[in-house]
Protein backbone atom coordinates (compact mmCIF):
# COMPACT_ATOMS: atom_id res chain seq x y z
CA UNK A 1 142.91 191.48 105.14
CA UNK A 2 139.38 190.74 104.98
CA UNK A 3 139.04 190.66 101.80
CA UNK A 4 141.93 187.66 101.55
CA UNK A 5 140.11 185.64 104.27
CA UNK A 6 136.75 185.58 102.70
CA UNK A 7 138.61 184.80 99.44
CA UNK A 8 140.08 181.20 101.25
CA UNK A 9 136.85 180.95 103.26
CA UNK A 10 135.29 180.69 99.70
CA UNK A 11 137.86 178.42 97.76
CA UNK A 12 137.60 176.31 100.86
CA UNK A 13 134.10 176.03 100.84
CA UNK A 14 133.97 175.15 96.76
CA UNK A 15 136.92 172.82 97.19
CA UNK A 16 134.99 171.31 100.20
CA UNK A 17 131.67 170.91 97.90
CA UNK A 18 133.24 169.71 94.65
CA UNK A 19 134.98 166.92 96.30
CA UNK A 20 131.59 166.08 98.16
CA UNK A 21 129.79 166.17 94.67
CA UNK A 22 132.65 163.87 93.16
CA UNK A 23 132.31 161.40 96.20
CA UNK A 24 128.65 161.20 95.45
CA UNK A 25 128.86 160.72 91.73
CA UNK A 26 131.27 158.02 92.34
CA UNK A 27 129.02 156.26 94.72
CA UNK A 28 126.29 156.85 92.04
CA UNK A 29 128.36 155.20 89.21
CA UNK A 30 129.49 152.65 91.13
CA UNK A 31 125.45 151.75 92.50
CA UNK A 32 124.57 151.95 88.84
CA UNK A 33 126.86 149.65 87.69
CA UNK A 34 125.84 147.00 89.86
CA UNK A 35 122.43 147.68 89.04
CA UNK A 36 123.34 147.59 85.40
CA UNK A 37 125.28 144.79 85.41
CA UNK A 38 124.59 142.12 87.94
CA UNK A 39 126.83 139.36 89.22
CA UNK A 40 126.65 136.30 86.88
CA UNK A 41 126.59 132.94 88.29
CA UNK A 42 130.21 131.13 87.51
CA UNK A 43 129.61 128.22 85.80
CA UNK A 44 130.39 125.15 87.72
CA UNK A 45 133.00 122.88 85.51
CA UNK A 46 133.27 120.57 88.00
CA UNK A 47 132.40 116.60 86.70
CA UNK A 48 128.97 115.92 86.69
CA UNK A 49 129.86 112.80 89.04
CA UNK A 50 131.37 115.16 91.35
CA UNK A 51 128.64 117.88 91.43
CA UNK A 52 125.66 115.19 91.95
CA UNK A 53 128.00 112.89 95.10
CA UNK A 54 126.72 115.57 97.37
CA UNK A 55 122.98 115.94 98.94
CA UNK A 56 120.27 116.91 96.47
CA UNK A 57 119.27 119.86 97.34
CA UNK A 58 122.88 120.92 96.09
CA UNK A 59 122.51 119.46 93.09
CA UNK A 60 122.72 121.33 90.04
CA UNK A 61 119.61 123.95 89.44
CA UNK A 62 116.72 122.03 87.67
CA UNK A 63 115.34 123.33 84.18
CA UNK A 64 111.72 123.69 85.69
CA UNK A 65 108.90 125.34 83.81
CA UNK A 66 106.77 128.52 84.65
CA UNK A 67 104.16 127.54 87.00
CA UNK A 68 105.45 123.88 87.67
CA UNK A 69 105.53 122.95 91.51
CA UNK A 70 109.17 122.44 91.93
CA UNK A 71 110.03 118.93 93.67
CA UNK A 72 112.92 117.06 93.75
CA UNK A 73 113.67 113.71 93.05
CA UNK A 74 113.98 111.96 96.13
CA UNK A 75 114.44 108.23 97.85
CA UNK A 76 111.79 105.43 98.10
CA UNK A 77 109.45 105.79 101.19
CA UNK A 78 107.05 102.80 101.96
CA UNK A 79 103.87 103.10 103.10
CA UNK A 80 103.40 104.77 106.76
CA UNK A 81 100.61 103.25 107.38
CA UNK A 82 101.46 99.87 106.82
CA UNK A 83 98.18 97.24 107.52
CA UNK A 84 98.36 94.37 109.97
CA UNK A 85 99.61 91.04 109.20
CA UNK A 86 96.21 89.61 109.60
CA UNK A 87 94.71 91.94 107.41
CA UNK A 88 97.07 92.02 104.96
CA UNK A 89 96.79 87.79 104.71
CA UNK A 90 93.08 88.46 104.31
CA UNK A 91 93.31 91.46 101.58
CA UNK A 92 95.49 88.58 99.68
CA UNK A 93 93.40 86.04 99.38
CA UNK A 94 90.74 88.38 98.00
CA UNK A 95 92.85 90.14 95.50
CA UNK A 96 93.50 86.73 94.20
CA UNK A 97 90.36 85.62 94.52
CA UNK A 98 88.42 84.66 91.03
CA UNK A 99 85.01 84.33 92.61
CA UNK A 100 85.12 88.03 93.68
CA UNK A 101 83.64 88.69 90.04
CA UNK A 102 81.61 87.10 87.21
CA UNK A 103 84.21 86.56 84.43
CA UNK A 104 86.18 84.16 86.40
CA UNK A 105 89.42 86.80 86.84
CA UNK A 106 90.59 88.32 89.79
CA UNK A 107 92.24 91.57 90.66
CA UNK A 108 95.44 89.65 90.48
CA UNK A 109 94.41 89.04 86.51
CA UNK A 110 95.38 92.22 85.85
CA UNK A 111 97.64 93.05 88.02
CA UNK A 112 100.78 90.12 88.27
CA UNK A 113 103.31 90.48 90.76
CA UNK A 114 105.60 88.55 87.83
CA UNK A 115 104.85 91.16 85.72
CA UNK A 116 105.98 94.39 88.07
CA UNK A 117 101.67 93.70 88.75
CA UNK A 118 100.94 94.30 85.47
CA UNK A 119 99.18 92.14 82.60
CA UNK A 120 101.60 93.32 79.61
CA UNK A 121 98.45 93.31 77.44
CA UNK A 122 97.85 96.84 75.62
CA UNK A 123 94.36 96.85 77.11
CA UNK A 124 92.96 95.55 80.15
CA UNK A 125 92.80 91.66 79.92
CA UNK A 126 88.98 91.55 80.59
CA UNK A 127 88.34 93.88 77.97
CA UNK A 128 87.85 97.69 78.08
CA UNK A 129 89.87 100.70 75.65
CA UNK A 130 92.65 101.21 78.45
CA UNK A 131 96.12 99.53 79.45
CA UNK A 132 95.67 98.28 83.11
CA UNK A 133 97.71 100.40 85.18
CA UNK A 134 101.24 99.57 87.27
CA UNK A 135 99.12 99.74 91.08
CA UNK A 136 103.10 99.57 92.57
CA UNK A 137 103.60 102.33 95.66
CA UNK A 138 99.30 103.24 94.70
CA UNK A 139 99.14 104.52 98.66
CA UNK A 140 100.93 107.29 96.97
CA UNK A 141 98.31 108.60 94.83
CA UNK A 142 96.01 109.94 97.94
CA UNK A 143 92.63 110.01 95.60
CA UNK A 144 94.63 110.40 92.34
CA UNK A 145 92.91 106.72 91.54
CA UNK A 146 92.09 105.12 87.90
CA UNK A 147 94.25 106.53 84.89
CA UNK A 148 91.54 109.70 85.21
CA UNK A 149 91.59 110.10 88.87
CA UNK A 150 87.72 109.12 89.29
CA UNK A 151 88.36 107.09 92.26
CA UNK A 152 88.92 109.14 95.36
CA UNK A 153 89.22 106.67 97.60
CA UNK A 154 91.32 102.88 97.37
CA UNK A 155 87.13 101.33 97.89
CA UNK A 156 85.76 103.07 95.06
CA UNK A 157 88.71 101.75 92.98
CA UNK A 158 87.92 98.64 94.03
CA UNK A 159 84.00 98.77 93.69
CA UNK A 160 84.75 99.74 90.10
CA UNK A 161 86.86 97.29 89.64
CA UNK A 162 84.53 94.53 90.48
CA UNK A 163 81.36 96.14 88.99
CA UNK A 164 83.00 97.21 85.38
CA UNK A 165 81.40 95.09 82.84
CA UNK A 166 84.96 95.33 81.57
CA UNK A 167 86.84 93.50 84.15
CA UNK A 168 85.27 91.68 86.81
CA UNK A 169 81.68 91.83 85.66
CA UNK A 170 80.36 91.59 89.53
CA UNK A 171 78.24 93.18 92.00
CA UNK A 172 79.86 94.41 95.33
CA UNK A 173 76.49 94.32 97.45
CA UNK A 174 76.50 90.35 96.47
CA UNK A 175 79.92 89.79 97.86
CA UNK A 176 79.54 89.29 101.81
CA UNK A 177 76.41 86.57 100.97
CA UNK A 178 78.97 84.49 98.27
CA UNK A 179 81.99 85.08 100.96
CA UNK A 180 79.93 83.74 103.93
CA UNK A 181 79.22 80.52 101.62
CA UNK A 182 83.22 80.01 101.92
CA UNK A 183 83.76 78.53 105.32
CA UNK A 184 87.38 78.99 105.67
CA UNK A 185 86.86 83.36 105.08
CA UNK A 186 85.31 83.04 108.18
CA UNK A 187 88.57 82.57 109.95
CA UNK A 188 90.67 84.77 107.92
CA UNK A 189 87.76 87.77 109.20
CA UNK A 190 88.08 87.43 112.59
CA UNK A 191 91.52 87.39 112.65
CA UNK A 192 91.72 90.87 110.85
CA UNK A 193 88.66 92.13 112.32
CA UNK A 194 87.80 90.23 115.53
CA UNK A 195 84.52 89.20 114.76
CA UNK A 196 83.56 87.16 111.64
CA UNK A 197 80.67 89.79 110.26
CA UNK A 198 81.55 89.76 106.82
CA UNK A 199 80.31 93.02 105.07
CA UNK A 200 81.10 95.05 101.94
CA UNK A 201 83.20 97.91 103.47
CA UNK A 202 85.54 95.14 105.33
CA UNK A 203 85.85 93.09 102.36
CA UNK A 204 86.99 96.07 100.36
CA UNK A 205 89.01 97.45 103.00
CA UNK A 206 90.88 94.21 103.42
CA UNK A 207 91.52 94.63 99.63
CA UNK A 208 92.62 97.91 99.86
CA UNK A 209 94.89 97.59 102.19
CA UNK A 210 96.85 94.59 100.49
CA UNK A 211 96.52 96.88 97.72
CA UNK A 212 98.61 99.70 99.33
CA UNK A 213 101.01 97.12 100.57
CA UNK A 214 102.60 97.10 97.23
CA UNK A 215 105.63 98.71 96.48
CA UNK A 216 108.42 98.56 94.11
CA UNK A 217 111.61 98.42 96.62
CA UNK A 218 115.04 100.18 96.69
CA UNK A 219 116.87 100.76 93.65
CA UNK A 220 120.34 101.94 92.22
CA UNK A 221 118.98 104.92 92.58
CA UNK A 222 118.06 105.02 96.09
CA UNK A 223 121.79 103.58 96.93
CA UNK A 224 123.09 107.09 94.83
CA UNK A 225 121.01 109.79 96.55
CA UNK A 226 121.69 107.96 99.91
CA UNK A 227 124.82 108.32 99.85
CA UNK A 228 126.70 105.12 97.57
CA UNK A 229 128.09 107.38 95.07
CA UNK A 230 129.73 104.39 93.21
CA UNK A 231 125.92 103.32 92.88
CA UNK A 232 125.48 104.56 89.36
CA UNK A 233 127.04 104.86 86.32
CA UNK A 234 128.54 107.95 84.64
CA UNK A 235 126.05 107.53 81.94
CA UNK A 236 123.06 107.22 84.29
CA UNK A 237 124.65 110.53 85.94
CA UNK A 238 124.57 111.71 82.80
CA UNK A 239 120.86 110.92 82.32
CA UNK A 240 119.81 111.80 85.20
CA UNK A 241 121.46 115.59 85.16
CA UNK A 242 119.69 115.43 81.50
CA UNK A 243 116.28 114.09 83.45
CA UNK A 244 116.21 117.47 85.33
CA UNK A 245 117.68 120.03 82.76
CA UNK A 246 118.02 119.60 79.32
CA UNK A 247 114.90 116.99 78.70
CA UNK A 248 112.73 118.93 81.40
CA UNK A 249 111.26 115.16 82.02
CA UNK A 250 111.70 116.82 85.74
CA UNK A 251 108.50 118.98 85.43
CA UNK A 252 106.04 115.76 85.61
CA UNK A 253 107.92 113.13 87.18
CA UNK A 254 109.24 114.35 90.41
CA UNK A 255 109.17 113.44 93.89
CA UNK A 256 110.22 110.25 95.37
CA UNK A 257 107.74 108.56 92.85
CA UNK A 258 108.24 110.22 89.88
CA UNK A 259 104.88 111.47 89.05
CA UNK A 260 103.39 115.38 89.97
CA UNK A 261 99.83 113.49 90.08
CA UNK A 262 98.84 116.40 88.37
CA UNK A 263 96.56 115.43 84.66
CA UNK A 264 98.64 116.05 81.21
CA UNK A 265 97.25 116.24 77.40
CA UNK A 266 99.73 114.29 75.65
CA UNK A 267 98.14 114.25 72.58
CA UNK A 268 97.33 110.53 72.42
CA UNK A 269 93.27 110.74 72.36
CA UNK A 270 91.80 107.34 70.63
CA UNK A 271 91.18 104.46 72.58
CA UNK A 272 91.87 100.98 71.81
CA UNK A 273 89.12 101.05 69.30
CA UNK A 274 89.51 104.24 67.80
CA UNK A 275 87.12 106.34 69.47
CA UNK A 276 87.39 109.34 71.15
CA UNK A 277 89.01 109.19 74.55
CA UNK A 278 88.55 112.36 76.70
CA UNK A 279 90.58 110.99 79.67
CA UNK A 280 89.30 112.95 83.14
CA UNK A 281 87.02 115.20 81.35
CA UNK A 282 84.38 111.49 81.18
CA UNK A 283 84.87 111.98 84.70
CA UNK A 284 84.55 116.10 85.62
CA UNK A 285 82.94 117.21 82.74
CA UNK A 286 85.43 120.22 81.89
CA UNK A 287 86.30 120.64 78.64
CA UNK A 288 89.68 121.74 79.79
CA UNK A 289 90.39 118.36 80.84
CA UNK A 290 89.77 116.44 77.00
CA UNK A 291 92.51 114.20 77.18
CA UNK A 292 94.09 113.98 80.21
CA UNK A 293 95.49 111.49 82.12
CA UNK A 294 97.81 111.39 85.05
CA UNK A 295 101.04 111.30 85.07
CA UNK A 296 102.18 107.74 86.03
CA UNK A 297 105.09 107.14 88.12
CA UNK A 298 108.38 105.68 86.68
CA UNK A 299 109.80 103.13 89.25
CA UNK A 300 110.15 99.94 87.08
CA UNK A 301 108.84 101.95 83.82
CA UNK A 302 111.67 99.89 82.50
CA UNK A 303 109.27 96.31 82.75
CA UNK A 304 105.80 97.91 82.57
CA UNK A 305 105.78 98.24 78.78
CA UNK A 306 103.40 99.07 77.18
CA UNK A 307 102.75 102.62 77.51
CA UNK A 308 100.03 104.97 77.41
CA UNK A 309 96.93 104.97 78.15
CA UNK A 310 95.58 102.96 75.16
CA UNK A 311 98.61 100.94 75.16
CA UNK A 312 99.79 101.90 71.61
CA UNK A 313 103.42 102.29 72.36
CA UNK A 314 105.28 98.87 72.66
CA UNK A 315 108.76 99.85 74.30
CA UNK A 316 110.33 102.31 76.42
CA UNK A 317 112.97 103.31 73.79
CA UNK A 318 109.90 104.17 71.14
CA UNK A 319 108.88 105.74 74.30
CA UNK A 320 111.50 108.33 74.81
CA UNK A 321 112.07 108.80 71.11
CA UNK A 322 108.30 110.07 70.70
CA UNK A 323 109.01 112.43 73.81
CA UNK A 324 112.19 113.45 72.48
CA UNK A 325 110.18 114.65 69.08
CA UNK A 326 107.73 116.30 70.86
CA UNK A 327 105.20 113.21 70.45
CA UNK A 328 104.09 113.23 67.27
CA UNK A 329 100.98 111.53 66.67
CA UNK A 330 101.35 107.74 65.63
CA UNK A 331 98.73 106.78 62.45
CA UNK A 332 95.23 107.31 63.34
CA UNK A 333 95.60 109.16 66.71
CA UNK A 334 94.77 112.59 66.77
CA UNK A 335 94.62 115.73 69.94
CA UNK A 336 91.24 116.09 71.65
CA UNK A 337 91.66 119.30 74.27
CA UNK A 338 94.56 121.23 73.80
CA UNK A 339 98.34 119.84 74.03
CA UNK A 340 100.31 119.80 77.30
CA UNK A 341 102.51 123.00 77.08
CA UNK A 342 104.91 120.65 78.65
CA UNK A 343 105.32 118.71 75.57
CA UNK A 344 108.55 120.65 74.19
CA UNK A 345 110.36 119.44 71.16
CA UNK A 346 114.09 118.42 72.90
CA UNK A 347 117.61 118.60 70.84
CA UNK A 348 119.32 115.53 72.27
CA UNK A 349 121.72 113.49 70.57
CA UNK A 350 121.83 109.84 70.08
CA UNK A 351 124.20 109.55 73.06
CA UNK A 352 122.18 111.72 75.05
CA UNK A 353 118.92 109.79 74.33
CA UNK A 354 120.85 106.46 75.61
CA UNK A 355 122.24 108.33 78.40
CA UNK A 356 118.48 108.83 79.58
CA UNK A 357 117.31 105.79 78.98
CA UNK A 358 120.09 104.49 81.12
CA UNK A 359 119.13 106.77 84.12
CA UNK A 360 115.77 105.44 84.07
CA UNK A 361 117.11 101.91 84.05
CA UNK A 362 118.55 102.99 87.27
CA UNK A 363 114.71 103.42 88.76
CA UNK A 364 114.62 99.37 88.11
CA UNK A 365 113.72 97.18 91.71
CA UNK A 366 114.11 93.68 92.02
CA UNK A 367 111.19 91.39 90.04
CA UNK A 368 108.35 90.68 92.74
CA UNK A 369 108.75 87.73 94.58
CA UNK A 370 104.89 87.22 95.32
CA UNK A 371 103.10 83.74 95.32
CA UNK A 372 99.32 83.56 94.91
CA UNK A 373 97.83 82.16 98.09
CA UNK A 374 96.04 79.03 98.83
CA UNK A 375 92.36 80.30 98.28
CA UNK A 376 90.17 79.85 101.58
CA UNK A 377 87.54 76.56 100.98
């Protein structure tokens, strides 16, 4: 009898640890296979009209790069810090102002509202190697200044502006003596500053902020991400979902400006004349900065043509085509520094090319509507 109980005590306690061990194993299999093969993503068929009519950060997943900051497109924002209407009269006048300088130009020379503010001239009007830059939404750049960043503050801009032997050919310290000379600045000053003292830090204040004050407006594409769904077309759509994924344009112009402000090597290193042009490195002395140049923004890119730094390419679609093909160099230029790893040779089609160029039509404002003021006698 005890013999038959010990033998069922035993099968039960076998039967009892097999089907423990089989339970585990089971568990174990099933763990590993979710280790082994994870859950995939389905892939979302859905329109590309009807996955982008929803907020962005729903929006398909971006294409960014390894080590990119990722930011998303995003609406126009004006300037929070907007200047008085006093000051901004005064900052005006002086931007249009043509006895500011030497060479009888003005910062308004350059920079024409009628022209998105800029001179459409492949290098600065007053001379120089370097396009004159689109200064639309430039309270945005917070000390990314000049097309190398060696202004760090909207004055210094200035100061350089008026003192380059390039543009305005003047001296800053000889500006309150020549402004105090014009009776009706006297006025203008004490209105923005409640005293008539005319010095060199008001008078390039007041230019600064008029400067700041100008911004490119709403656009089509504002109207989309705000809601208007109906605001673009399915080809901009189209462009746009290329923008952030397949084209990887994305990685550098982001944000609700289009630009990183970060510095890129894209390869195009000769200036106007042929020389050598090491972009920030002039300015910070770091060889790993030969030929950059900060990324500009792309709100009217559509009218700010031409392109580049040295102004050597004449249209937005040549433009896009050289970006497509990885930007070969055009004759003559050549790669000082080391290439953007950015710079990626792209596989779009002739429909997809369009498709982008379309999107970035949609970043198009209204022209300026900006008169040039009566100059103070």
């Amino acid at each position: 009898m005890m013999s038959v109980l010990n033998t069922k005590t035993r099968f039960v306690v076998v039967f009892t640890i097999l089907a423990c061990l089989t339970l585990s194993l089971a568990n174990c299999a099933k763990s590993g296979n979710k280790a082994d093969k994870p859950d995939v993503e389905k892939e979302d068929t859905r329109p590309l009209r009807q996955r982008y009519s929803t907020a962005p950060q729903n929006w398909p997943k971006a294409n960014w790069y390894q080590g990119v900051k990722q930011t998303e497109l995003a609406v126009f924002i004006s300037n929070p810090k907007p200047a008085s209407e006093e000051m901004l009269v005064l900052g005006k006048a002086l931007f249009f102002d043509n006895r500011l300088g030497n060479r009888n130009n003005s910062c308004a020379s350059c920079h024409v509202p009628a022209n998105y503010w800029t001179d459409k001239a492949i290098v600065a009007a007053g001379g120089g190697n370097r396009n004159s830059p689109n200064i639309q939404n430039s309270w945005y750049l917070n000390g990314n200044l000049m097309l190398d960043g060696r202004a760090a503050t909207s004055a210094q801009q200035i100061t350089l502006a008026i003192e380059s032997p390039h543009e305005m050919a003047g001296k800053v310290s000889d500006l309150p003596k020549r402004l105090k000379a014009i009776v009706g600045y006297k006025p203008m000053f004490v209105a923005a500053y409640g005293n008539e003292d005319i010095t060199e830090e008001k008078i390039l204040n007041a230019i600064a902020a008029f400067s700041n004050s100008i911004e490119s407006g709403k656009t089509a594409f504002d109207d989309f991400v705000e809601g208007d769904y109906a605001a673009l077309s399915d080809e901009q759509i189209e462009g746009m979902h290329l923008f952030r994924t397949k084209a990887g344009c994305i990685n550098c112009h982001n944000g609700p400006f289009f630009t990183d402000l970060e510095y890129h090597n894209l390869g195009y290193s000769l200036d106007f004349d042929g020389q050598y042009d090491y972009g920030r490195a002039n300015f910070t002395d770091k060889a790993i900065d030969r030929g950059k140049f900060r990324t500009p923004g792309l709100r009217n890119v559509s009218y700010t043509a031409p392109y580049l730094h040295n102004g050597t390419v004449a249209s937005l679609d040549e433009m896009v085509d050289l970006l497509i093909d990885s930007l070969p160099q055009l004759q003559g230029q050549k790669i000082a520094g080391t290439l953007s790893p950015h710079i990626k040779k792209l596989n779009l089609s002739y429909d997809e090319r369009n498709a982008l160029l379309a999107f970035l039509g949609s970043l198009n404002s209204s022209r300026p509507g900006v008169q040039p003021p009566v100059l103070p006698q």
